[in-house]
C-alpha atoms as a PDB file:
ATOM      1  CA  UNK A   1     112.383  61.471 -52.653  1.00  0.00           C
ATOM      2  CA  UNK A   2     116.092  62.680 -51.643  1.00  0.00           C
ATOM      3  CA  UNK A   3     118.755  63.901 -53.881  1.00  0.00           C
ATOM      4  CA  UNK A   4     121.961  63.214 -52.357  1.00  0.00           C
ATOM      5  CA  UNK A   5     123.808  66.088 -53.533  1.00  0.00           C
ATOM      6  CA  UNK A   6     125.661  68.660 -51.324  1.00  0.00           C
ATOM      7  CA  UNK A   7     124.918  72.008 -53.479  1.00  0.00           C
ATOM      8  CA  UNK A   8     121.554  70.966 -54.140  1.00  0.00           C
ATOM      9  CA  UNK A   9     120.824  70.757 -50.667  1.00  0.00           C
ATOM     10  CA  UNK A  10     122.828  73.607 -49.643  1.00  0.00           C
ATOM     11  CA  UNK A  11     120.791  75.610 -51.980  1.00  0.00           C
ATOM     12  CA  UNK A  12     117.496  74.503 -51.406  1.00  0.00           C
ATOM     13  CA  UNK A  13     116.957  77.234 -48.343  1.00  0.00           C
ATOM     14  CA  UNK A  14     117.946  79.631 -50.915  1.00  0.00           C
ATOM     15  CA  UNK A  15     116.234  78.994 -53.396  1.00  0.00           C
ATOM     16  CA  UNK A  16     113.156  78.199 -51.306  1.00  0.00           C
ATOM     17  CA  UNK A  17     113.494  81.910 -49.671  1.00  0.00           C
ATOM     18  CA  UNK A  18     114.082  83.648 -53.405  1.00  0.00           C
ATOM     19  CA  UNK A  19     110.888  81.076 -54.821  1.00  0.00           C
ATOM     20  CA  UNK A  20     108.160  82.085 -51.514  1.00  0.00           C
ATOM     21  CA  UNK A  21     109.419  86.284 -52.254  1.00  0.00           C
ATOM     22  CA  UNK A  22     108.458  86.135 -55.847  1.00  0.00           C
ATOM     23  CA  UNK A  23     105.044  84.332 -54.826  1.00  0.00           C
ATOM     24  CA  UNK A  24     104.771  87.173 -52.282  1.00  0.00           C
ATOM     25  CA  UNK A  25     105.312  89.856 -55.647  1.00  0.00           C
ATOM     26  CA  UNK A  26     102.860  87.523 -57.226  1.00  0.00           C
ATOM     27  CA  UNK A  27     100.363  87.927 -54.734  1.00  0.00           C
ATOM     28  CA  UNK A  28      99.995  91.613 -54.200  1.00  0.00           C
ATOM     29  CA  UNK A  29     100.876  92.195 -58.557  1.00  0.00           C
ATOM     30  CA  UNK A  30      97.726  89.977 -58.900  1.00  0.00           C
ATOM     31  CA  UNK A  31      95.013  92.660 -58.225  1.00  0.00           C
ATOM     32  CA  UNK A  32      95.624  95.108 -60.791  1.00  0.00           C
ATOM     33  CA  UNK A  33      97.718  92.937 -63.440  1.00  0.00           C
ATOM     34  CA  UNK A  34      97.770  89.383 -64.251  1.00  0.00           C
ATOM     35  CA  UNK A  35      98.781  87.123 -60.626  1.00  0.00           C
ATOM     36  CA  UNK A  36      97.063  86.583 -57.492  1.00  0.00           C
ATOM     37  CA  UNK A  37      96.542  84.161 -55.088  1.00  0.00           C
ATOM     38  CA  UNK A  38      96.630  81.065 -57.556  1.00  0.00           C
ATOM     39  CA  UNK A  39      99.621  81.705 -59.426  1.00  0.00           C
ATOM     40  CA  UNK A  40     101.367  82.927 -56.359  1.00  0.00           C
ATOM     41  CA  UNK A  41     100.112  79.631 -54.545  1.00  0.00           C
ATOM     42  CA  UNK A  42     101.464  77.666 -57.342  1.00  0.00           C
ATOM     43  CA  UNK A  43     104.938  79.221 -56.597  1.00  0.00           C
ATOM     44  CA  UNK A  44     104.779  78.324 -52.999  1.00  0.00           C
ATOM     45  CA  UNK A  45     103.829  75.068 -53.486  1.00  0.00           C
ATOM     46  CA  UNK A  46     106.524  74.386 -55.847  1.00  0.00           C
ATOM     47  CA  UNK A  47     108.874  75.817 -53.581  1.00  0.00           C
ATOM     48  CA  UNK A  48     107.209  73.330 -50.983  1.00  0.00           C
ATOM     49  CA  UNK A  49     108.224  70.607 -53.530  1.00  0.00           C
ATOM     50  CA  UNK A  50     111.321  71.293 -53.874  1.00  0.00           C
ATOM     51  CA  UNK A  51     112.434  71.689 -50.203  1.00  0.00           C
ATOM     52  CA  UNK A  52     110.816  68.245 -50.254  1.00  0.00           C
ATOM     53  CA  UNK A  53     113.116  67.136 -52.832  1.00  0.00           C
ATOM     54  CA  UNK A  54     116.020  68.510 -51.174  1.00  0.00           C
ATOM     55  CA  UNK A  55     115.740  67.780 -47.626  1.00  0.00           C
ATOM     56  CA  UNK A  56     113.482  64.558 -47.828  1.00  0.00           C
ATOM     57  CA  UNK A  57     110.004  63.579 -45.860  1.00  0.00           C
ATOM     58  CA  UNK A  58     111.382  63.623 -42.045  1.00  0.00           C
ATOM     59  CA  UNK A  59     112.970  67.152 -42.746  1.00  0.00           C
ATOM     60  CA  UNK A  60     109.939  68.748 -44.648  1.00  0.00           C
ATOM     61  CA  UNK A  61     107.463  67.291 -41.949  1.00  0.00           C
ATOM     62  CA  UNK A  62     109.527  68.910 -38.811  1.00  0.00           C
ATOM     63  CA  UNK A  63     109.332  72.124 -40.848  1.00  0.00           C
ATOM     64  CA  UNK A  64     105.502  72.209 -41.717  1.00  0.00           C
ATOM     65  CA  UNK A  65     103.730  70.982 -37.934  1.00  0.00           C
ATOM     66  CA  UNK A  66     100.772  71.797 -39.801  1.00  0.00           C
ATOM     67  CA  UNK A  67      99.144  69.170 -42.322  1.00  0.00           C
ATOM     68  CA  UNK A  68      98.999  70.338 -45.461  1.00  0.00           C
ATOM     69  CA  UNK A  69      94.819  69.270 -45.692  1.00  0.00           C
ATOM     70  CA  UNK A  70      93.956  71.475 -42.887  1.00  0.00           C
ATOM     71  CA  UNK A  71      96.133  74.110 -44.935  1.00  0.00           C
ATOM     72  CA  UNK A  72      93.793  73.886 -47.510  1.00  0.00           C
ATOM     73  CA  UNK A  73      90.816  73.667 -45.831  1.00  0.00           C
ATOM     74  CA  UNK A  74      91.464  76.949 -44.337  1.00  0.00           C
ATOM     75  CA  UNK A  75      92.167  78.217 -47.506  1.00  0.00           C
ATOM     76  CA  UNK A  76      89.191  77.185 -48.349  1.00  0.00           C
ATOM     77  CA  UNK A  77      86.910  78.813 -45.710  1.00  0.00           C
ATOM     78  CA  UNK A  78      88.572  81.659 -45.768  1.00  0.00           C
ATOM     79  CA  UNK A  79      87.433  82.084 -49.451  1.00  0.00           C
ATOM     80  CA  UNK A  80      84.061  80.624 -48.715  1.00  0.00           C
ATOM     81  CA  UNK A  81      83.207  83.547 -45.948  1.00  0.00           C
ATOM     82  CA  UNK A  82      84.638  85.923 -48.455  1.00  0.00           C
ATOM     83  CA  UNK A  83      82.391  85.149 -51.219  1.00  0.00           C
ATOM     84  CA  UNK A  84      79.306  84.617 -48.805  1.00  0.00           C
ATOM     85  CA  UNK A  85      79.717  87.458 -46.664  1.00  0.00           C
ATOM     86  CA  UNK A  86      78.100  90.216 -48.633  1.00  0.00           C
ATOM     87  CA  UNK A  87      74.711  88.105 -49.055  1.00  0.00           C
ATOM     88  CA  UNK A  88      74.962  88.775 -45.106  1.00  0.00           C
ATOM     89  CA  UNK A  89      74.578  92.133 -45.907  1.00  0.00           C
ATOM     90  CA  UNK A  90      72.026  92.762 -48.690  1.00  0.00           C
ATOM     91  CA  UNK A  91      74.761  92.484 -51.937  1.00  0.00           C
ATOM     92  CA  UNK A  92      75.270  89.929 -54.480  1.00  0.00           C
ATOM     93  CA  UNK A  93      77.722  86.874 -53.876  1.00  0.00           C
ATOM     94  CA  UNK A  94      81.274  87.487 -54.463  1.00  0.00           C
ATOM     95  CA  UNK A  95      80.845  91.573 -53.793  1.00  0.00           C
ATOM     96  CA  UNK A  96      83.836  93.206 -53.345  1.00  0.00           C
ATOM     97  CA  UNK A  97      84.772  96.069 -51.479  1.00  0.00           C
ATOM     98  CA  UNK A  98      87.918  98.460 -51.862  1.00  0.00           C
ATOM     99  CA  UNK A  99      88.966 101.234 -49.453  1.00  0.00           C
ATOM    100  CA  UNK A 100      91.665 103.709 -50.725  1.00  0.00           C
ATOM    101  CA  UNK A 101      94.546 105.152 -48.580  1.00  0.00           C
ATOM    102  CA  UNK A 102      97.452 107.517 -48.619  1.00  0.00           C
ATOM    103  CA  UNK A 103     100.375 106.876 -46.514  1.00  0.00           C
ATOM    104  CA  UNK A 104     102.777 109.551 -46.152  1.00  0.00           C
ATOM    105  CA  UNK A 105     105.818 107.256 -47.337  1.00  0.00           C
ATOM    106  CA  UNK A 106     104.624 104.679 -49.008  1.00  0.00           C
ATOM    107  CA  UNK A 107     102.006 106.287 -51.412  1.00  0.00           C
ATOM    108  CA  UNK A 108      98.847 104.881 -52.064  1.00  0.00           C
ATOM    109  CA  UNK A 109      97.101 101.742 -50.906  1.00  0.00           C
ATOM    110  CA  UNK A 110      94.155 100.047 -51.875  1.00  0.00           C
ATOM    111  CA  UNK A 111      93.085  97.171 -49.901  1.00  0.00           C
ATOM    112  CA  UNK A 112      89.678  95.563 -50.198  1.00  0.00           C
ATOM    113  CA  UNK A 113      87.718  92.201 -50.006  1.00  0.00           C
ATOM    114  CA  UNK A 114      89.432  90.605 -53.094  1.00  0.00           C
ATOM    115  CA  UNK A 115      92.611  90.349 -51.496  1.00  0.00           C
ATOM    116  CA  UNK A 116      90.779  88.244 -48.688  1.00  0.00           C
ATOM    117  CA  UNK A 117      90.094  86.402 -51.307  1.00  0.00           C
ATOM    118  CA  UNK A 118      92.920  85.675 -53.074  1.00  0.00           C
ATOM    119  CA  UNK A 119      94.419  84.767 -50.040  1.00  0.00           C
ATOM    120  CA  UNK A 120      92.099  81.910 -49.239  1.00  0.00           C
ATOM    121  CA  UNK A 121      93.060  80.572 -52.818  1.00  0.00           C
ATOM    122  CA  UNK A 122      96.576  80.765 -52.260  1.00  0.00           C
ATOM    123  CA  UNK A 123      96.070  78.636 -48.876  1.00  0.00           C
ATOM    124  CA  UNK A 124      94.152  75.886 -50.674  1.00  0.00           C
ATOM    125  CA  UNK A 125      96.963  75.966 -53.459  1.00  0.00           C
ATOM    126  CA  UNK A 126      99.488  75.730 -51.323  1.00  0.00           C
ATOM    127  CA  UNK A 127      97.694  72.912 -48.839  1.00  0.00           C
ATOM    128  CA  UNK A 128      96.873  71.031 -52.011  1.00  0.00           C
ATOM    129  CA  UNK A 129     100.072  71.368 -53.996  1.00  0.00           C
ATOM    130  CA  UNK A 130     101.964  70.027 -50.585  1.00  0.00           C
ATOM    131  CA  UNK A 131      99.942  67.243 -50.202  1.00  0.00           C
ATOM    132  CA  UNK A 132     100.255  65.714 -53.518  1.00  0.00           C
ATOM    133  CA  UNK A 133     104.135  65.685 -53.107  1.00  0.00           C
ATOM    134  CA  UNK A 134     103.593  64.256 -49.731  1.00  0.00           C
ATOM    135  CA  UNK A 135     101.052  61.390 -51.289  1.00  0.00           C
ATOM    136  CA  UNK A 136     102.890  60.685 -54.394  1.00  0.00           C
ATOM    137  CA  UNK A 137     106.194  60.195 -52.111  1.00  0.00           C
ATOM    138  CA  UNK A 138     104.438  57.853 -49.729  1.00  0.00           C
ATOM    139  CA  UNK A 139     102.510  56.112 -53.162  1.00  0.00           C
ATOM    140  CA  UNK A 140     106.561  55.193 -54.309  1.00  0.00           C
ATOM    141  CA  UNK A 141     107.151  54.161 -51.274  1.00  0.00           C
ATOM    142  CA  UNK A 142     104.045  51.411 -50.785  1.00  0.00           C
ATOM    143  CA  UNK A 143     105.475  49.647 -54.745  1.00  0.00           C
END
């Protein structure tokens, strides 16, 4: 799927770049307030999409060497070992643990297990959301 036009396609890297730092907002919003890694994998893969749509299948597959299954299958065990982890350790499934700093410039920072998390989501979103463009393109293709 390639649009032919020149400002859409001269655009696309912009937009792409402006798309992938919101998603990046998204993520690290997502742990106090509403986001995360779905909503923020959602972005990314839309901005996946749409560099698709711009730049075509040869393009898009130069840019990501990786396939977008084994994306999302590290996604995937990344959130896996996250949930299963604490059971390693004598606490329920899906504990989370939080640990609370104070940089001298940049305030305070609190990191913990969730945002492990939230990043495996946002790989399988991403890996998943990819791969449907990529299948749906080659699906139009085979009628």
């Amino acid at each position: 799927m390639n649009l032919d036009s020149y400002l859409f396609k001269a655009w696309s890297k912009f937009i792409f770049f402006f798309i992938n730092i919101l998603a990046i907002y998204l993520f690290f919003k997502g742990h106090n307030e509403p986001g995360g890694g779905f909503i923020a994998g959602i972005a990314s893969g839309i901005s996946i999409i749409f560099l698709y749509m711009a730049l075509g299948k040869t393009k898009i597959n130069q840019i990501l060497t990786i396939d977008a299954s084994i994306i999302a299958l590290v996604g995937l065990l990344i959130a896996f070992i996250t949930a299963i982890a604490p059971i390693c350790f004598g606490y329920p499934f899906l504990y989370h643990k939080m640990i609370h700093l104070h940089l001298p410039l940049m305030g305070d920072l609190h990191v913990g297990t969730p945002l492990f998390f939230d990043l495996g989501v946002y790989f399988v979103v991403v890996g998943i959301s990819a791969k449907i463009a990529i299948m749906f393109d080659l699906y139009k293709e085979a009628q």
